[in-house]
Protein backbone atom coordinates (compact mmCIF):
# COMPACT_ATOMS: atom_id res chain seq x y z
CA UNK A 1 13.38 9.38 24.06
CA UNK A 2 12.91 12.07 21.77
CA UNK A 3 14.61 10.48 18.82
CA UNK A 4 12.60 7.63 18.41
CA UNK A 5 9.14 7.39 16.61
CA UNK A 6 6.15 5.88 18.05
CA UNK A 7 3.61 2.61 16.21
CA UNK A 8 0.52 1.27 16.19
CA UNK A 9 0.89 -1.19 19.11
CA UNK A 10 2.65 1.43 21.33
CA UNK A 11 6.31 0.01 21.19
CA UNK A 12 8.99 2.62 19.83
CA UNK A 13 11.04 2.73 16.59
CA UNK A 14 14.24 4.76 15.94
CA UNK A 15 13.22 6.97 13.19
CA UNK A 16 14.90 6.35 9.48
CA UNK A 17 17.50 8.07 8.34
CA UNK A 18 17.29 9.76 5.00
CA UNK A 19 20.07 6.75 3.82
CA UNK A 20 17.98 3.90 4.77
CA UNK A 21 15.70 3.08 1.67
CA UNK A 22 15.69 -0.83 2.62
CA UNK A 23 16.77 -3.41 0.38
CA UNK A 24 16.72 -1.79 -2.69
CA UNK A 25 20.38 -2.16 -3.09
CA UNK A 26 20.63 -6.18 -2.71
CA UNK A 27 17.32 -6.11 -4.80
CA UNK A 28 19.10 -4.45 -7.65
CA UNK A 29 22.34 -6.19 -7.14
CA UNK A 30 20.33 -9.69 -7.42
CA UNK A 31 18.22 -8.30 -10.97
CA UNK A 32 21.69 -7.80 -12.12
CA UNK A 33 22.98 -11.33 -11.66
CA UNK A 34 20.44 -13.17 -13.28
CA UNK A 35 21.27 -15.10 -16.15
CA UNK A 36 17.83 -16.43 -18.78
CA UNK A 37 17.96 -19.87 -18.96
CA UNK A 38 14.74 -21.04 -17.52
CA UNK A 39 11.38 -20.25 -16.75
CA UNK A 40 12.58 -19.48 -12.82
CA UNK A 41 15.01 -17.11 -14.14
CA UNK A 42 12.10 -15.05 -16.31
CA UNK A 43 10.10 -15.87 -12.94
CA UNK A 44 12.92 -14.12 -10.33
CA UNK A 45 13.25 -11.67 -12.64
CA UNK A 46 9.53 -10.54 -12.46
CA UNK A 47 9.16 -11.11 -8.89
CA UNK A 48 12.29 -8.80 -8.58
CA UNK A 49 11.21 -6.01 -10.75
CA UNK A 50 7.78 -5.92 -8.91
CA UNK A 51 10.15 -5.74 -5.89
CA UNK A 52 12.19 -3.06 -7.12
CA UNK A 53 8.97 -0.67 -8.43
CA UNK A 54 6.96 -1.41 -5.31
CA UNK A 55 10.14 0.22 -3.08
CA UNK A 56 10.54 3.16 -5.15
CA UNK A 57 7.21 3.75 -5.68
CA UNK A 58 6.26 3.79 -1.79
CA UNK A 59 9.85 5.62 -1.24
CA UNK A 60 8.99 8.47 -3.73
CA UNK A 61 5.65 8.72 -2.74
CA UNK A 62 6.14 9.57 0.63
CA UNK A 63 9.14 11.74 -0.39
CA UNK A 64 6.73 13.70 -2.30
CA UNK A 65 4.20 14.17 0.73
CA UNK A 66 7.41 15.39 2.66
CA UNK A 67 8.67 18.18 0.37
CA UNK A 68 5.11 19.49 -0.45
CA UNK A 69 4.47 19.58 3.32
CA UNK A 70 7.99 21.00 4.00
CA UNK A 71 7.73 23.50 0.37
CA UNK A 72 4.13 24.57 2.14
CA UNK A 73 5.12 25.88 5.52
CA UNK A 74 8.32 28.36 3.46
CA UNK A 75 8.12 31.62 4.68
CA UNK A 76 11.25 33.65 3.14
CA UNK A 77 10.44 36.11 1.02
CA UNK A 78 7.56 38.17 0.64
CA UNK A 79 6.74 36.89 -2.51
CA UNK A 80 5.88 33.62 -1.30
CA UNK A 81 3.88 33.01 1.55
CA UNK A 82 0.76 31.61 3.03
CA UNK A 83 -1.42 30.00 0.50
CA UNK A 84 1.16 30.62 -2.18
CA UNK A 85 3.87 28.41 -0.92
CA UNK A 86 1.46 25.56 -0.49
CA UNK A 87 0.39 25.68 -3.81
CA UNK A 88 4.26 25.96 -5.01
CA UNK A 89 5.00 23.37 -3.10
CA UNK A 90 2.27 20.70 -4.41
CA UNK A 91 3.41 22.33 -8.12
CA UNK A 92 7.05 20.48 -6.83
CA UNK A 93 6.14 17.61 -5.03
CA UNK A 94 4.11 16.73 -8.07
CA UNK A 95 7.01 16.12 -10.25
CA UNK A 96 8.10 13.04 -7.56
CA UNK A 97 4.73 12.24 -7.70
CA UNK A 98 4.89 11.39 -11.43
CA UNK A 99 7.77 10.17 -11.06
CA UNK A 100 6.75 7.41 -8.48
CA UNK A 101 3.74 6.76 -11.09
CA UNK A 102 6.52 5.85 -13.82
CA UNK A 103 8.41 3.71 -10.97
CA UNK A 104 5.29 1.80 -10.24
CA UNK A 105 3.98 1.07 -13.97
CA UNK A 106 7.86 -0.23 -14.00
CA UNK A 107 7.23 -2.83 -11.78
CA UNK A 108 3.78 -3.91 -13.26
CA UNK A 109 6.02 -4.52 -16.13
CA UNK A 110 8.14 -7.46 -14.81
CA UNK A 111 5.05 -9.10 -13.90
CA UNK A 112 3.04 -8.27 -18.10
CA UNK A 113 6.58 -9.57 -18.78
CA UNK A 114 6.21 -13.18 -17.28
CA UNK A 115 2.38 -13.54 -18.09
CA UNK A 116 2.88 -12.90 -21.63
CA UNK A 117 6.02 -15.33 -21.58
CA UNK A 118 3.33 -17.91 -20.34
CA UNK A 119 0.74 -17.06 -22.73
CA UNK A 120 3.28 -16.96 -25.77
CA UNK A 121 5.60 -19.60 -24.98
CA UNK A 122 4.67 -21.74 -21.79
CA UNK A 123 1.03 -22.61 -23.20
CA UNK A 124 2.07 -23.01 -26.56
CA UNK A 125 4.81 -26.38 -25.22
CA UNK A 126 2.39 -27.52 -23.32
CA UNK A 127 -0.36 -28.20 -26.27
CA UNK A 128 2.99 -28.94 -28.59
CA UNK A 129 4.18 -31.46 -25.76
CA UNK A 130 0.57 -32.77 -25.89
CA UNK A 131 0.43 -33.22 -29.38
CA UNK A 132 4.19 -35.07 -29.11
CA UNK A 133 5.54 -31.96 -31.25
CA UNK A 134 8.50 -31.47 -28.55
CA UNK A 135 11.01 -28.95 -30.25
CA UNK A 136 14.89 -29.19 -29.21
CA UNK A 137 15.84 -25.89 -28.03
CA UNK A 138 19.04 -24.32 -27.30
CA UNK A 139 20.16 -22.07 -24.81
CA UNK A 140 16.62 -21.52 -23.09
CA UNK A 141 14.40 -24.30 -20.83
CA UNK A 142 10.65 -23.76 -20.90
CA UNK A 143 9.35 -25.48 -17.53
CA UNK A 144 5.62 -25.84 -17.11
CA UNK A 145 3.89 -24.05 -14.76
CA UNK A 146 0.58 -24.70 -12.42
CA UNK A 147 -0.96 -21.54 -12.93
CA UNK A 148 0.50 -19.67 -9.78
CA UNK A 149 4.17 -19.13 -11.05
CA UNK A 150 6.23 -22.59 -9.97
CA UNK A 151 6.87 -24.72 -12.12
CA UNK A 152 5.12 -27.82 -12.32
């Protein structure tokens, strides 16, 4: 069984083909579907970008490792070789490396997103509601929330 990779607890996985990057697809299909209406849309929308930046980030990462690695062990000319092509090669998988830095502060976004929609807006109808200021909004729901994200 050459072709398949072995884990932790002994049992053996097919390796991944360079097309399989998960879910990302159906993740990005379901950001795009969301309409703002409620809290649990700003909520899904988070979660989702979180989603989305956590499987690029740990996709690009890795990527990186891979061509460094690869980049490292080039032997074709005889201009770059030994210790040269491993430096070159870190020089290039540093660019994916950057660029799986960008990915990830893109997902802590989604997430800054909905905690500043609950400090600005949630918070705010709660004391109004407590007060018996209630406004009459259109187009948007504010729901309460308990603190971990659902609504109360």
């Amino acid at each position: 069984m050459a072709d398949t990779l072995p884990t932790d607890s002994g049992s053996k996985l097919p390796p991944a083909s360079p097309t399989d990057i998960g879910n990302l697809p159906q993740l990005v299909t379901e950001i795009t579907k969301i309409e703002f209406k409620t809290s649990e849309d700003l909520m899904r929308y988070a979660k989702l970008t979180r989603q989305i930046g956590l499987e690029l980030y740990m996709r690009m990462s890795m990527d990186a490792d891979v061509i460094a690695a690869i980049l490292g062990r080039y032997k074709g000319r005889w201009f770059t070789f030994g210790v040269q092509s491993k430096v070159r090669g870190k020089l290039v998988g540093a660019h994916l490396k950057l660029g799986a830095e960008a990915v990830k502060i893109f997902g802590l976004a989604g997430i800054k997103m909905y905690s500043s929609y609950i400090k600005h807006f949630v918070k705010p109808e709660i004391e109004a509601k407590a007060k018996g200021e209630r406004n009459k909004a259109d187009g948007f729901t504010i729901t309460e929330t308990n603190g971990k994200g659902r609504a109360a």
